[in-house]
C-alpha atoms as a PDB file:
ATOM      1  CA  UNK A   1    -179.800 169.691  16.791  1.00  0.00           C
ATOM      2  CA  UNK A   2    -178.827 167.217  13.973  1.00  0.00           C
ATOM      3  CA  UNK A   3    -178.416 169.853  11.609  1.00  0.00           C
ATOM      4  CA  UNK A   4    -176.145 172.079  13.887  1.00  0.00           C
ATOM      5  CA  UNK A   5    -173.622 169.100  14.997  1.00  0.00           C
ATOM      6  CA  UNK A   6    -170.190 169.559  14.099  1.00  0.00           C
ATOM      7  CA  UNK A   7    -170.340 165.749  13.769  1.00  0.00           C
ATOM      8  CA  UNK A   8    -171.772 165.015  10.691  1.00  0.00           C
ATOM      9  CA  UNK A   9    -171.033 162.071   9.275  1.00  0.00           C
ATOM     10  CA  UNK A  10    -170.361 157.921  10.504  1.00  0.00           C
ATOM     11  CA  UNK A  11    -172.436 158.943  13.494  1.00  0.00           C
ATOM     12  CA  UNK A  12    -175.622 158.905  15.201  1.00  0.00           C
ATOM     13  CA  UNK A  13    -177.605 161.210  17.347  1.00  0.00           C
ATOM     14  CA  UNK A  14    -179.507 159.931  20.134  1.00  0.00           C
ATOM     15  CA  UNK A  15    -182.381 163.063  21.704  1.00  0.00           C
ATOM     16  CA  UNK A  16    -184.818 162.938  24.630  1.00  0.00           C
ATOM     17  CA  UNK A  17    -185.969 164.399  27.879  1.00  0.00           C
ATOM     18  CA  UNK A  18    -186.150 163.082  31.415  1.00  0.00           C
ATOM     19  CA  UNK A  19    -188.099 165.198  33.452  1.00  0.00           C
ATOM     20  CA  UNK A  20    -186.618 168.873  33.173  1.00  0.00           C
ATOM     21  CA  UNK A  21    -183.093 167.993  31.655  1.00  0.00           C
ATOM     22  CA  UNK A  22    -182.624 167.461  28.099  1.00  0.00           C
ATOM     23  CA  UNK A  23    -180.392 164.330  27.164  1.00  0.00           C
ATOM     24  CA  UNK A  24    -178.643 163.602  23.874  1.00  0.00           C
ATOM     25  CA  UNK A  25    -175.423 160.864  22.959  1.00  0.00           C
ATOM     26  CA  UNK A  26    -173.566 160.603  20.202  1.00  0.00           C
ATOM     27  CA  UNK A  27    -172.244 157.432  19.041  1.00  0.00           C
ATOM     28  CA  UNK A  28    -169.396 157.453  16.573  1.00  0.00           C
ATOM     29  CA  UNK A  29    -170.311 154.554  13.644  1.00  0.00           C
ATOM     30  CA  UNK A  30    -167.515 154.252  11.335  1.00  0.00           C
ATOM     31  CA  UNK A  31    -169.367 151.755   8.854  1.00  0.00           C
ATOM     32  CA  UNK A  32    -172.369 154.594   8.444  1.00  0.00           C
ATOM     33  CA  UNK A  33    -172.353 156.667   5.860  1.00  0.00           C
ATOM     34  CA  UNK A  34    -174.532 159.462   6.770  1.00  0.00           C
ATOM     35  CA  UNK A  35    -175.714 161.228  10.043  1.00  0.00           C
ATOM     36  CA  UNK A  36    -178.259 159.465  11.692  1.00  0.00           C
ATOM     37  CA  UNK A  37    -180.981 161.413  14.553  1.00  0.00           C
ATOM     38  CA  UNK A  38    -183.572 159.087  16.964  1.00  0.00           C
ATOM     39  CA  UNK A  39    -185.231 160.121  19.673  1.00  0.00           C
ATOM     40  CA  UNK A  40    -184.681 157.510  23.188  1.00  0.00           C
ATOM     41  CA  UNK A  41    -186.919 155.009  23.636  1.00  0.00           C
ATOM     42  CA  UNK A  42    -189.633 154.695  26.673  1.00  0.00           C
ATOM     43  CA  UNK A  43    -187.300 152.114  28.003  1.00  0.00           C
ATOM     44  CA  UNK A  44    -184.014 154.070  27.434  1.00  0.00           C
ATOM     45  CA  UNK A  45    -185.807 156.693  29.319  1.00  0.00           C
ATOM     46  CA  UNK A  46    -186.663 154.637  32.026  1.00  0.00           C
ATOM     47  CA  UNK A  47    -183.397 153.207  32.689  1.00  0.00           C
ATOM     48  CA  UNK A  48    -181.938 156.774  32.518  1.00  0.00           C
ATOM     49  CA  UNK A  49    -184.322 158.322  34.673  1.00  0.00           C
ATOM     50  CA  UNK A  50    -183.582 155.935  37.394  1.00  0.00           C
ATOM     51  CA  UNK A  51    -179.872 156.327  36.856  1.00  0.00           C
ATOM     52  CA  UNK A  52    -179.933 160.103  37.554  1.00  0.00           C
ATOM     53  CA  UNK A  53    -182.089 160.154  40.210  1.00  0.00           C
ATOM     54  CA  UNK A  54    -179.117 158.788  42.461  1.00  0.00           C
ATOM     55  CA  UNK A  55    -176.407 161.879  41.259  1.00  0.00           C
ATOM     56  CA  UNK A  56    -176.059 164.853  40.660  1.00  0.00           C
ATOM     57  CA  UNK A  57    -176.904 165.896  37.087  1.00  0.00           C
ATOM     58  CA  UNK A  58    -174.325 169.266  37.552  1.00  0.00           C
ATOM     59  CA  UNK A  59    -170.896 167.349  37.859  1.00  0.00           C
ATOM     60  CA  UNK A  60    -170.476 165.620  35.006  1.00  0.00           C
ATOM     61  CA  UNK A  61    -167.433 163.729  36.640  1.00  0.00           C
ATOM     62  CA  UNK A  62    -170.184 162.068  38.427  1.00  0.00           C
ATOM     63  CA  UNK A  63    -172.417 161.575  35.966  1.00  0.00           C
ATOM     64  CA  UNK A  64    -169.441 159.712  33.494  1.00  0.00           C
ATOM     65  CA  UNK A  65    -169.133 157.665  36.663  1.00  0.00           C
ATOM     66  CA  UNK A  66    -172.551 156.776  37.600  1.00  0.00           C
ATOM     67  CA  UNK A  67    -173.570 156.414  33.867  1.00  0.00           C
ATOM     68  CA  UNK A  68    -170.834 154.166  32.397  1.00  0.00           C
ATOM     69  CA  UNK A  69    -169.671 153.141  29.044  1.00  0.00           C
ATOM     70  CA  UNK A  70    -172.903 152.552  27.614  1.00  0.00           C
ATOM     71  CA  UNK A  71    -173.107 156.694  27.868  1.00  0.00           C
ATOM     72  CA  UNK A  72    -169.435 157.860  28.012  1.00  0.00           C
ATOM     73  CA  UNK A  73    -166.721 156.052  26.138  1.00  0.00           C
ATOM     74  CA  UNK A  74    -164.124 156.663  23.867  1.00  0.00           C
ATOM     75  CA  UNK A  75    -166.825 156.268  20.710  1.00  0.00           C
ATOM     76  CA  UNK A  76    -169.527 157.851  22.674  1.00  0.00           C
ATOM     77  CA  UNK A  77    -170.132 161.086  24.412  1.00  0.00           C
ATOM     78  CA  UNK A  78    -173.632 162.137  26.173  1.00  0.00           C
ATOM     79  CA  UNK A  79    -174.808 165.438  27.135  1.00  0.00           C
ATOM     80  CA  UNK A  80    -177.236 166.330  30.290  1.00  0.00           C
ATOM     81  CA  UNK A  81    -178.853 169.662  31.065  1.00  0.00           C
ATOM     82  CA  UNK A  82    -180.986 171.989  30.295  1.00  0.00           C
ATOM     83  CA  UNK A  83    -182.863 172.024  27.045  1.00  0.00           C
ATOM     84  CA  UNK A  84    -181.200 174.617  24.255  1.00  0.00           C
ATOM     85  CA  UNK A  85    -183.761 177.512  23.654  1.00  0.00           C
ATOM     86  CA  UNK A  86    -184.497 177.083  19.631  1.00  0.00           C
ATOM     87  CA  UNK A  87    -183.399 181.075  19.245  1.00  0.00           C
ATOM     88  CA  UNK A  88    -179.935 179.755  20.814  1.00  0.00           C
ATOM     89  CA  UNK A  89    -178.885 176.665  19.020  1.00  0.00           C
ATOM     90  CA  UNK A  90    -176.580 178.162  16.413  1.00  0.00           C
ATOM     91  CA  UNK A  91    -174.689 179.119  19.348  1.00  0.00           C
ATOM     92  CA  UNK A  92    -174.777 175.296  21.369  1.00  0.00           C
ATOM     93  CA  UNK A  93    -171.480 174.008  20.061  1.00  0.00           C
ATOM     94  CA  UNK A  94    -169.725 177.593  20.504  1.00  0.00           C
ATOM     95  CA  UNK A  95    -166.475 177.652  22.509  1.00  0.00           C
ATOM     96  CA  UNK A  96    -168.361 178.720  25.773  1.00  0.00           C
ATOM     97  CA  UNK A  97    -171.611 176.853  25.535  1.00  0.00           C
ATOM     98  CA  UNK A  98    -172.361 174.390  28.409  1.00  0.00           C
ATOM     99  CA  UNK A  99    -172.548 171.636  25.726  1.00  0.00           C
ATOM    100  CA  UNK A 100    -168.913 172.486  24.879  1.00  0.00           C
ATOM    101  CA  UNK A 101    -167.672 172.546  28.189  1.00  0.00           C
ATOM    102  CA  UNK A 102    -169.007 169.092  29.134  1.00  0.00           C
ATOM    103  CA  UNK A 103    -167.808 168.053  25.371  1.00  0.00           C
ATOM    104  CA  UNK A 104    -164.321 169.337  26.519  1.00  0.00           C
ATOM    105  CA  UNK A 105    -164.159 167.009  29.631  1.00  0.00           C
ATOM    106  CA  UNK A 106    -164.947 163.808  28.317  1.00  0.00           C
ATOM    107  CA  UNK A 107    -162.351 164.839  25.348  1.00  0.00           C
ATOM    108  CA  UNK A 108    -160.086 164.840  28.720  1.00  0.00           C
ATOM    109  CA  UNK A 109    -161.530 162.087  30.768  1.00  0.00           C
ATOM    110  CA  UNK A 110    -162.631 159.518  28.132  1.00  0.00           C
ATOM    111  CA  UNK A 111    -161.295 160.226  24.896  1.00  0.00           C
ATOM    112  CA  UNK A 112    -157.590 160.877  25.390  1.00  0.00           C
ATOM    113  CA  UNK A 113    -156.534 158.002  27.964  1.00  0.00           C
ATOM    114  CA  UNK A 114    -158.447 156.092  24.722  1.00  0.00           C
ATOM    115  CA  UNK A 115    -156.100 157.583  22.244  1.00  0.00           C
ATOM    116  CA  UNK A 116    -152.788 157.513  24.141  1.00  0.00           C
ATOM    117  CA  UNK A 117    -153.528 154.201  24.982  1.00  0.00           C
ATOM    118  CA  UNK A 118    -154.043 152.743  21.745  1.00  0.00           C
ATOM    119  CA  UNK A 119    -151.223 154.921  20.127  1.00  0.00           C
ATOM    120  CA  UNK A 120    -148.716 153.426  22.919  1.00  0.00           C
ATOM    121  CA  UNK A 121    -150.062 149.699  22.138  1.00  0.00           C
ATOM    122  CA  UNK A 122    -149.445 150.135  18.127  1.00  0.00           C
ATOM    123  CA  UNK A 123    -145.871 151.878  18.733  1.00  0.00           C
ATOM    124  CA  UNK A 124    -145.277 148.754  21.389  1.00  0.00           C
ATOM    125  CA  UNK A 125    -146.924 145.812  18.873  1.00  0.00           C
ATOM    126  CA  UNK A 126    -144.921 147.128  15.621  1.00  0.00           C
ATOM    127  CA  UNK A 127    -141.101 147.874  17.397  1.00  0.00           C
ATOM    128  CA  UNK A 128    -138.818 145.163  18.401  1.00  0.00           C
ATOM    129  CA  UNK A 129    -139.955 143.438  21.417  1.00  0.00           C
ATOM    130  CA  UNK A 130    -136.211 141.651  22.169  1.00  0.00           C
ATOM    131  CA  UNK A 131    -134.072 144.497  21.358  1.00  0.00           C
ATOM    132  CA  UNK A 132    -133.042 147.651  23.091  1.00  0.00           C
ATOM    133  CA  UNK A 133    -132.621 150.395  20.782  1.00  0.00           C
ATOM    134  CA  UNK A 134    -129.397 152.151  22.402  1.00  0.00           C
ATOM    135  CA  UNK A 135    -127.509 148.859  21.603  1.00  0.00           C
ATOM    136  CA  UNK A 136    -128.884 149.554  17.915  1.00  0.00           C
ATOM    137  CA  UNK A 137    -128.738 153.141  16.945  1.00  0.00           C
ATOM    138  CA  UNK A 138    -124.704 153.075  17.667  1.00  0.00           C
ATOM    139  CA  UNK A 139    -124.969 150.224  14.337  1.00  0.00           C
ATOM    140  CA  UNK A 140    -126.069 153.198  12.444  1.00  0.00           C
ATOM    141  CA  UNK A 141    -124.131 155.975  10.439  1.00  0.00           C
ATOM    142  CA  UNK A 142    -125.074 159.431   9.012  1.00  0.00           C
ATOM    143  CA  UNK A 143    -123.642 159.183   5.309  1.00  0.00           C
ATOM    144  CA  UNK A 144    -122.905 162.386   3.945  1.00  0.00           C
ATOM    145  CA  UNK A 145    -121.688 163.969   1.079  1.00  0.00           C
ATOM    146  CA  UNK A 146    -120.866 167.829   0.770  1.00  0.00           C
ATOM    147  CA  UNK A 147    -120.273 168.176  -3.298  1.00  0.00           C
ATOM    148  CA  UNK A 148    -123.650 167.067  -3.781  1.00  0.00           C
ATOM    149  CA  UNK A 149    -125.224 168.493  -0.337  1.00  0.00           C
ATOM    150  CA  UNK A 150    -126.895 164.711   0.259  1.00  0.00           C
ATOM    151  CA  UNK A 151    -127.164 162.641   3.165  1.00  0.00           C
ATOM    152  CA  UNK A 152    -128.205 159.168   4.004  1.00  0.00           C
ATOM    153  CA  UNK A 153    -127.911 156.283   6.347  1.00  0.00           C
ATOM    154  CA  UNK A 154    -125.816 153.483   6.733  1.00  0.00           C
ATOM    155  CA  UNK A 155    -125.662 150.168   9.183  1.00  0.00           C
ATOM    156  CA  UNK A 156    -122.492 148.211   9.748  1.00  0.00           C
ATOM    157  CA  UNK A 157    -124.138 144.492   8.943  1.00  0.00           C
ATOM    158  CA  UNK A 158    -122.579 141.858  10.453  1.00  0.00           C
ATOM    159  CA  UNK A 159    -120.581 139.347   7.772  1.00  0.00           C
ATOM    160  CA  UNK A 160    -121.040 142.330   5.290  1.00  0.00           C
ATOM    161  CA  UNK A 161    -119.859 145.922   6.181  1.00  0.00           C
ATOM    162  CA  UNK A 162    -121.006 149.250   6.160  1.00  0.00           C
ATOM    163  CA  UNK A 163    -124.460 148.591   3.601  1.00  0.00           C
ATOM    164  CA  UNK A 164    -126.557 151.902   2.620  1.00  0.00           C
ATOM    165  CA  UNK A 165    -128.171 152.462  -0.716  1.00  0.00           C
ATOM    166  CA  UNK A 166    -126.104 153.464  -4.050  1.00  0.00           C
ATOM    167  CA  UNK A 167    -127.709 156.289  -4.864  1.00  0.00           C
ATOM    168  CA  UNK A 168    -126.327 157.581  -1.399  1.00  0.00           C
ATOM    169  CA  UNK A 169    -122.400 156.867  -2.442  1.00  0.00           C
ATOM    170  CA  UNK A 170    -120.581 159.676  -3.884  1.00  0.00           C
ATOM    171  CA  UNK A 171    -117.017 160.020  -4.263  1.00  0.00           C
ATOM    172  CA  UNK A 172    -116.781 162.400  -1.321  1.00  0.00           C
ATOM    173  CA  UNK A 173    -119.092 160.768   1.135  1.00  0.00           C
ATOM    174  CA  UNK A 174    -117.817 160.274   4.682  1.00  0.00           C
ATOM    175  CA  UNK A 175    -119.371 158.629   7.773  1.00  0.00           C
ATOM    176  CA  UNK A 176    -120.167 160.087  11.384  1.00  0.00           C
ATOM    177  CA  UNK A 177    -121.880 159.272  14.231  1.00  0.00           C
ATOM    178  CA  UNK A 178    -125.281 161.699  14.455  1.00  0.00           C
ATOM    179  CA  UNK A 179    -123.739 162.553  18.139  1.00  0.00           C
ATOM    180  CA  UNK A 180    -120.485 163.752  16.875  1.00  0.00           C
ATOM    181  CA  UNK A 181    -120.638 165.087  13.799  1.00  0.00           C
ATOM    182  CA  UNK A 182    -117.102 166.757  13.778  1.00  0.00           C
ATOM    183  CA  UNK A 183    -115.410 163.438  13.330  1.00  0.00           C
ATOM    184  CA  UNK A 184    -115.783 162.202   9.859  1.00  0.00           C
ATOM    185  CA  UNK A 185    -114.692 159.125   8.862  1.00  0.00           C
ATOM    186  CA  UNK A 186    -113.921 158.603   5.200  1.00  0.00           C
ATOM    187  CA  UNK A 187    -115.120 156.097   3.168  1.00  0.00           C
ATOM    188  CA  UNK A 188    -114.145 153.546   1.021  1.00  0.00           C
ATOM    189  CA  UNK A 189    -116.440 151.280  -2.090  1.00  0.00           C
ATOM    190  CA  UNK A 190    -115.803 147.356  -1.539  1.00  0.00           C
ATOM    191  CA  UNK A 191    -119.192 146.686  -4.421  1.00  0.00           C
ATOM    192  CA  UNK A 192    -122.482 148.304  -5.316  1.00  0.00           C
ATOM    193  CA  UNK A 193    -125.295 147.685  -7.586  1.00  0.00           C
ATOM    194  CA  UNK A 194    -127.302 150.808  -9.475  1.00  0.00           C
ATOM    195  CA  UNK A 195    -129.766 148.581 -10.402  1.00  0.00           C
ATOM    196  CA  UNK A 196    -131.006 147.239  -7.223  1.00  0.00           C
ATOM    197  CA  UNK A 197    -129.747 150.299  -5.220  1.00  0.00           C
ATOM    198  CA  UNK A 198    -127.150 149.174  -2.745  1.00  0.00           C
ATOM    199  CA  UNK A 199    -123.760 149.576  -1.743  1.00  0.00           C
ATOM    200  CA  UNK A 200    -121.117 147.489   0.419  1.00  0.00           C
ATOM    201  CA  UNK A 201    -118.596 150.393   1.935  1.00  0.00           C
ATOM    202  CA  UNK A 202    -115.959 150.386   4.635  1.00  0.00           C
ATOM    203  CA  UNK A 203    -115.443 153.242   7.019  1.00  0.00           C
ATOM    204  CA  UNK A 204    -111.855 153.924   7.282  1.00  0.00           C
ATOM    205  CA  UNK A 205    -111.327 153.693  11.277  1.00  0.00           C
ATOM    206  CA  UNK A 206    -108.945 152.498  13.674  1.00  0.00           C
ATOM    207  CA  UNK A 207    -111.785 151.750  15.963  1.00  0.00           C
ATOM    208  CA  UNK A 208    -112.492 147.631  15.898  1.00  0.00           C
ATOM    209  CA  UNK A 209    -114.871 147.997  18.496  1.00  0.00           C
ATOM    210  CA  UNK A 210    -117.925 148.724  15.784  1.00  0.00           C
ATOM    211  CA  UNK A 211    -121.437 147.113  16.687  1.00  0.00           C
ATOM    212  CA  UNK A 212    -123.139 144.811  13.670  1.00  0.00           C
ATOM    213  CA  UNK A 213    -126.710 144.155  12.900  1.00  0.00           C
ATOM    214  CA  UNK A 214    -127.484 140.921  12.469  1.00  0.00           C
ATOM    215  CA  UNK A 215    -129.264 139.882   8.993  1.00  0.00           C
ATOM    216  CA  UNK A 216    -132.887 137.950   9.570  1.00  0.00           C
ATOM    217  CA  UNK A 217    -132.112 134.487   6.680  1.00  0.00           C
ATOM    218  CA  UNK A 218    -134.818 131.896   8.459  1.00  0.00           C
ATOM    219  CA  UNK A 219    -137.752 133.778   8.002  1.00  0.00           C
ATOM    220  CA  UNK A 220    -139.691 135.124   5.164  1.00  0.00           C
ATOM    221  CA  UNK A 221    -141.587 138.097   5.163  1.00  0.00           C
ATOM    222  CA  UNK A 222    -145.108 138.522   4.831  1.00  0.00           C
ATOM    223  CA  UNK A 223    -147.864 140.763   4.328  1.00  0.00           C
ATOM    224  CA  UNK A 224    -149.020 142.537   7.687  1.00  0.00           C
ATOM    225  CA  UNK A 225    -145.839 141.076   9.179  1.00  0.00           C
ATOM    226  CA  UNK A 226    -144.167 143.743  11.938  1.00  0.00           C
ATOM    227  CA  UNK A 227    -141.371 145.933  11.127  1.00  0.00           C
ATOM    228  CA  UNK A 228    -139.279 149.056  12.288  1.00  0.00           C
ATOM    229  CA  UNK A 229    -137.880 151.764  10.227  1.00  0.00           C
ATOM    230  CA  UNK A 230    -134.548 153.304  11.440  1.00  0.00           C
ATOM    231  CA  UNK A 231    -132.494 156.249  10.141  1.00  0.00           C
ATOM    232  CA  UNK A 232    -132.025 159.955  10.043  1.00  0.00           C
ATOM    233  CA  UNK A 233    -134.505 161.693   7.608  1.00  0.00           C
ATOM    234  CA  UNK A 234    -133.337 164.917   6.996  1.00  0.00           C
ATOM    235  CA  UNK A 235    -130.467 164.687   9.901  1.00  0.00           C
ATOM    236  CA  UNK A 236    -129.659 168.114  11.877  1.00  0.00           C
ATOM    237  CA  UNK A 237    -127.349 168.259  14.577  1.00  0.00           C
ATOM    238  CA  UNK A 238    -128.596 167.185  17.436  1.00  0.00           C
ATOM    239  CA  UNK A 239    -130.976 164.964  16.070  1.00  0.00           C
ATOM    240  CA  UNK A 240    -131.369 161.546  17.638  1.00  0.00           C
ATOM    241  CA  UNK A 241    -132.237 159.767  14.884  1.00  0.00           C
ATOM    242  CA  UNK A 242    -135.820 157.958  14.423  1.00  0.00           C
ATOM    243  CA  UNK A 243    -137.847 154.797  14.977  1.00  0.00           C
ATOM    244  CA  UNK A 244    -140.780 154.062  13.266  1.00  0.00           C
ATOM    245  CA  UNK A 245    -142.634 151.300  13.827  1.00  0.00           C
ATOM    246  CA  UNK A 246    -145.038 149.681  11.051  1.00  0.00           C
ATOM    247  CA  UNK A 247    -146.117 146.601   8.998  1.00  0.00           C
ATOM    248  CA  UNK A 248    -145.349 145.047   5.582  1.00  0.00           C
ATOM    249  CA  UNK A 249    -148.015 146.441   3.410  1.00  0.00           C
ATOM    250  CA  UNK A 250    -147.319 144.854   0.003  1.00  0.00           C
ATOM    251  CA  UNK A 251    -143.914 143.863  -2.552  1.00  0.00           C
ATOM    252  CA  UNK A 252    -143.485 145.418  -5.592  1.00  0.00           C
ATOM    253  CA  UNK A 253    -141.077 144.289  -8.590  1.00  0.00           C
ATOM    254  CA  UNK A 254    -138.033 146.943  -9.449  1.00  0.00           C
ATOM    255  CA  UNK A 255    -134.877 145.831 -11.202  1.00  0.00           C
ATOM    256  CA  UNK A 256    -136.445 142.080 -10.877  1.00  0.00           C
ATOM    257  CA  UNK A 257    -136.160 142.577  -6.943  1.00  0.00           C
ATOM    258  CA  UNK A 258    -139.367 142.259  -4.773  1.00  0.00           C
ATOM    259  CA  UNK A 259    -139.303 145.151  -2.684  1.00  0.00           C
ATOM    260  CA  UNK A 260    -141.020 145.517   0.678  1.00  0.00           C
ATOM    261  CA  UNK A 261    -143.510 148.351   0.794  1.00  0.00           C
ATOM    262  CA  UNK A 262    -144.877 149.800   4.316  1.00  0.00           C
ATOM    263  CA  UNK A 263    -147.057 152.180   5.974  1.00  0.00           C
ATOM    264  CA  UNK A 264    -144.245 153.216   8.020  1.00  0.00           C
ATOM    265  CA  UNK A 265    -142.907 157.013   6.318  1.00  0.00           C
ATOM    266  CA  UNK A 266    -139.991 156.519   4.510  1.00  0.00           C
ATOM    267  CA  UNK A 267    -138.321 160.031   4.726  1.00  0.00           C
ATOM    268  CA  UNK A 268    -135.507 161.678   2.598  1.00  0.00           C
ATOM    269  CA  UNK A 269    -132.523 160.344   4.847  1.00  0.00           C
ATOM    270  CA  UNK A 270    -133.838 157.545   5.679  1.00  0.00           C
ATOM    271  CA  UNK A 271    -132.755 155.816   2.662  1.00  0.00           C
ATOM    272  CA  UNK A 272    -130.156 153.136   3.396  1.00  0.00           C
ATOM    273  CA  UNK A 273    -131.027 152.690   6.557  1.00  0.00           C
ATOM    274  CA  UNK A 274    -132.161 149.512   8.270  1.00  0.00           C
ATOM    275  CA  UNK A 275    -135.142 147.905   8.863  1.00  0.00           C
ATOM    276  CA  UNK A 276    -136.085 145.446  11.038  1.00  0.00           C
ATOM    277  CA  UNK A 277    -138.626 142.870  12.082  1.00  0.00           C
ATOM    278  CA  UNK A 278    -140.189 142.300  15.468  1.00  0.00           C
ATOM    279  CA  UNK A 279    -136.878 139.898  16.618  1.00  0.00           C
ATOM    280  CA  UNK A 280    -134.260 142.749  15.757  1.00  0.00           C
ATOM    281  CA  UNK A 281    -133.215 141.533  12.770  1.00  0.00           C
ATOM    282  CA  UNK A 282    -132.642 143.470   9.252  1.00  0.00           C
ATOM    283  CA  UNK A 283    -135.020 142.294   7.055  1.00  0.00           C
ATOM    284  CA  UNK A 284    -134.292 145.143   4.500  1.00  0.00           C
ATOM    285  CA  UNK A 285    -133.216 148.886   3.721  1.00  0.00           C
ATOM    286  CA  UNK A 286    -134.823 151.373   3.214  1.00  0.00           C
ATOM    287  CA  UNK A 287    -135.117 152.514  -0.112  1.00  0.00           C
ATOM    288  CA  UNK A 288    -138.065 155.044  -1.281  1.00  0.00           C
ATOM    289  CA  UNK A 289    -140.364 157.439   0.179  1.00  0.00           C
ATOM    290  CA  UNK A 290    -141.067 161.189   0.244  1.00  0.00           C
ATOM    291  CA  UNK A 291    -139.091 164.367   0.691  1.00  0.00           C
ATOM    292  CA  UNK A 292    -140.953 165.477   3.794  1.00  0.00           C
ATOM    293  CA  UNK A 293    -142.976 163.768   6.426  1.00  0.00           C
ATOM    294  CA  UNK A 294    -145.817 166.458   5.185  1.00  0.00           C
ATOM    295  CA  UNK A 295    -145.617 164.557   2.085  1.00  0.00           C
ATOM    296  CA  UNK A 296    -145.341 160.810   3.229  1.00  0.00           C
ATOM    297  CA  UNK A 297    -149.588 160.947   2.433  1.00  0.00           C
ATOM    298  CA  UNK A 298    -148.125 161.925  -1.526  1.00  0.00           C
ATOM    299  CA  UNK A 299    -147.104 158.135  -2.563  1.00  0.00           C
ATOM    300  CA  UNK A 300    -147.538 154.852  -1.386  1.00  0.00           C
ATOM    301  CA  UNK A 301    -144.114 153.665  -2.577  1.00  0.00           C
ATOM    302  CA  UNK A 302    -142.330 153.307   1.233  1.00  0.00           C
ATOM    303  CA  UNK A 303    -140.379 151.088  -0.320  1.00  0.00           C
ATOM    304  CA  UNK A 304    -137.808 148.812   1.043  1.00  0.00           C
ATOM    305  CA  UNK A 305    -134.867 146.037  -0.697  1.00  0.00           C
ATOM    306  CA  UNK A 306    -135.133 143.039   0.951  1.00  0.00           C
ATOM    307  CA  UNK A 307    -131.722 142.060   3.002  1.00  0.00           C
ATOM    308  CA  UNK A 308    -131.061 139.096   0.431  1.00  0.00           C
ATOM    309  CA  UNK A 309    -130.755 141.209  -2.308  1.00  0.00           C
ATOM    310  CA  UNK A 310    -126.793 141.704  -1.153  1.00  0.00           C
ATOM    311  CA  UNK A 311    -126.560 137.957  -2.276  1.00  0.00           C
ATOM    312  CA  UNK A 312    -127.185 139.158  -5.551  1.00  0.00           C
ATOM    313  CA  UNK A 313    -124.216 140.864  -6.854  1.00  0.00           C
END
């Protein structure tokens, strides 16, 4: 049985029989390094035998019930039934196999309210607890240019202006809302800096009515601190823009600037867009990344310039 598991490695096997039905758990151990078999012990046995003589073995809904976490969980998954015939075992873990279909319901009962759970918790810890996002996203502007077939993002900061990245501004770029991209705004340059990558612009618009981001200046950031990229990677019409949440993974020195690096993708787009900590404040803009969210694995420079790097030019 070891040697047939899909589940090979950073887990262990657990084998025995109780009475007529054959028993076996698997316990996911991500510290081990190898696949690890034992048979139960007399008093495991015990314990289970006593256990299953109260339910029946054939709904397995009942027995993840009756059983509990020490035998289903989202690290753990046991089988009960009969014992696979030795001529049969290449065949256990097949598609159809009554090991697969009981494998397939604690996927459904145990293992995805587990992951959906914890995926909703991480999104919830790393985004903005204070802010709600349709008062930010109409802050934010698709920058475009059509000579050089490039697009970015912007943010209207407040006490600043429009603020994106240099290497977005061309001398054709306009501004429009992701919603609406028919209305282009043009743009003017108030200052930029190649070095460090930014630019200061104005959007050309009879509209005063503009929302502002508001700059985080109390509070420095740290290492595992919370933050939330925002921007339109690779904007389409129709696209809503995104909002990744993550955590300061580490600085790095360019153009004698400490950037911000984070596990959060950085995507083609993205770049002079904001980012923000766990208050709703810009701490930064995006900067560097990857072409494609199938490449974000490809480098580990998600990189972002800190917000008080507009104080430096």
């Amino acid at each position: 049985m070891a040697d047939l598991s899909p589940f090979r490695e950073g887990r262990q096997m657990e084998l025995g029989y109780i009475n007529d039905l054959f028993i076996f758990r698997l316990i996911d151990q991500p510290g081990r390094s190898s696949f690890h078999a034992r048979v139960f012990s007399e008093e495991e046995r015990a314990e289970l035998l006593s256990e299953l003589k109260q339910i029946d073995t054939s709904d397995q809904l009942q027995l993840i019930s009756a059983l509990g976490e020490m035998w289903y969980a989202s690290n753990r998954f046991t089988y009960v039934g009969l014992a696979p015939h030795a001529k049969a075992l290449p065949s256990d873990f097949d598609q159809n196999s009554e090991i697969s279909k009981q494998l397939l319901l604690w996927i459904d009962t145990s293992l995805k309210p587990y992951l959906t759970e914890s995926t909703q918790k991480r999104v919830t810890h790393g985004t903005p607890k204070s802010v709600i996002f349709d008062k930010i996203l109409p802050a934010l502007w698709v920058l475009e240019s059509e000579e050089t077939s490039t697009q970015g993002t912007g943010f209207m900061l407040e006490g600043v202006g429009l603020v994106t990245c240099e290497h977005i501004f061309k001398a054709d770029i306009c501004a429009f809302r992701a919603d609406n991209f028919s209305k282009k705004y043009p743009i003017s340059l108030i200052k930029k800096n190649s070095a460090i990558d930014l630019a200061v612009l104005q959007i050309e618009m009879e509209n005063t009515e503009i929302l502002y981001l508001k700059a985080e200046t109390d509070v420095k950031v740290q290492q595992l601190d919370e933050l939330t990229v925002i921007g339109y990677p690779n904007y389409r019409y129709g696209d809503t823009g995104t909002i990744v949440p993550g955590i300061v993974s580490g600085f790095r020195t360019v153009s004698t600037i400490t950037r911000i690096l984070t596990n959060a993708p950085i995507i083609a787009g993205n770049s002079g867009g904001p980012v923000l900590n766990s208050q709703g404040r810009v701490i930064g803009v995006a900067v560097t990344g990857a072409e494609r969210m199938t490449e974000a694995q490809e480098t580990e420079d998600h990189g972002v310039i800190p917000i008080d790097a507009l104080q430096s030019f």
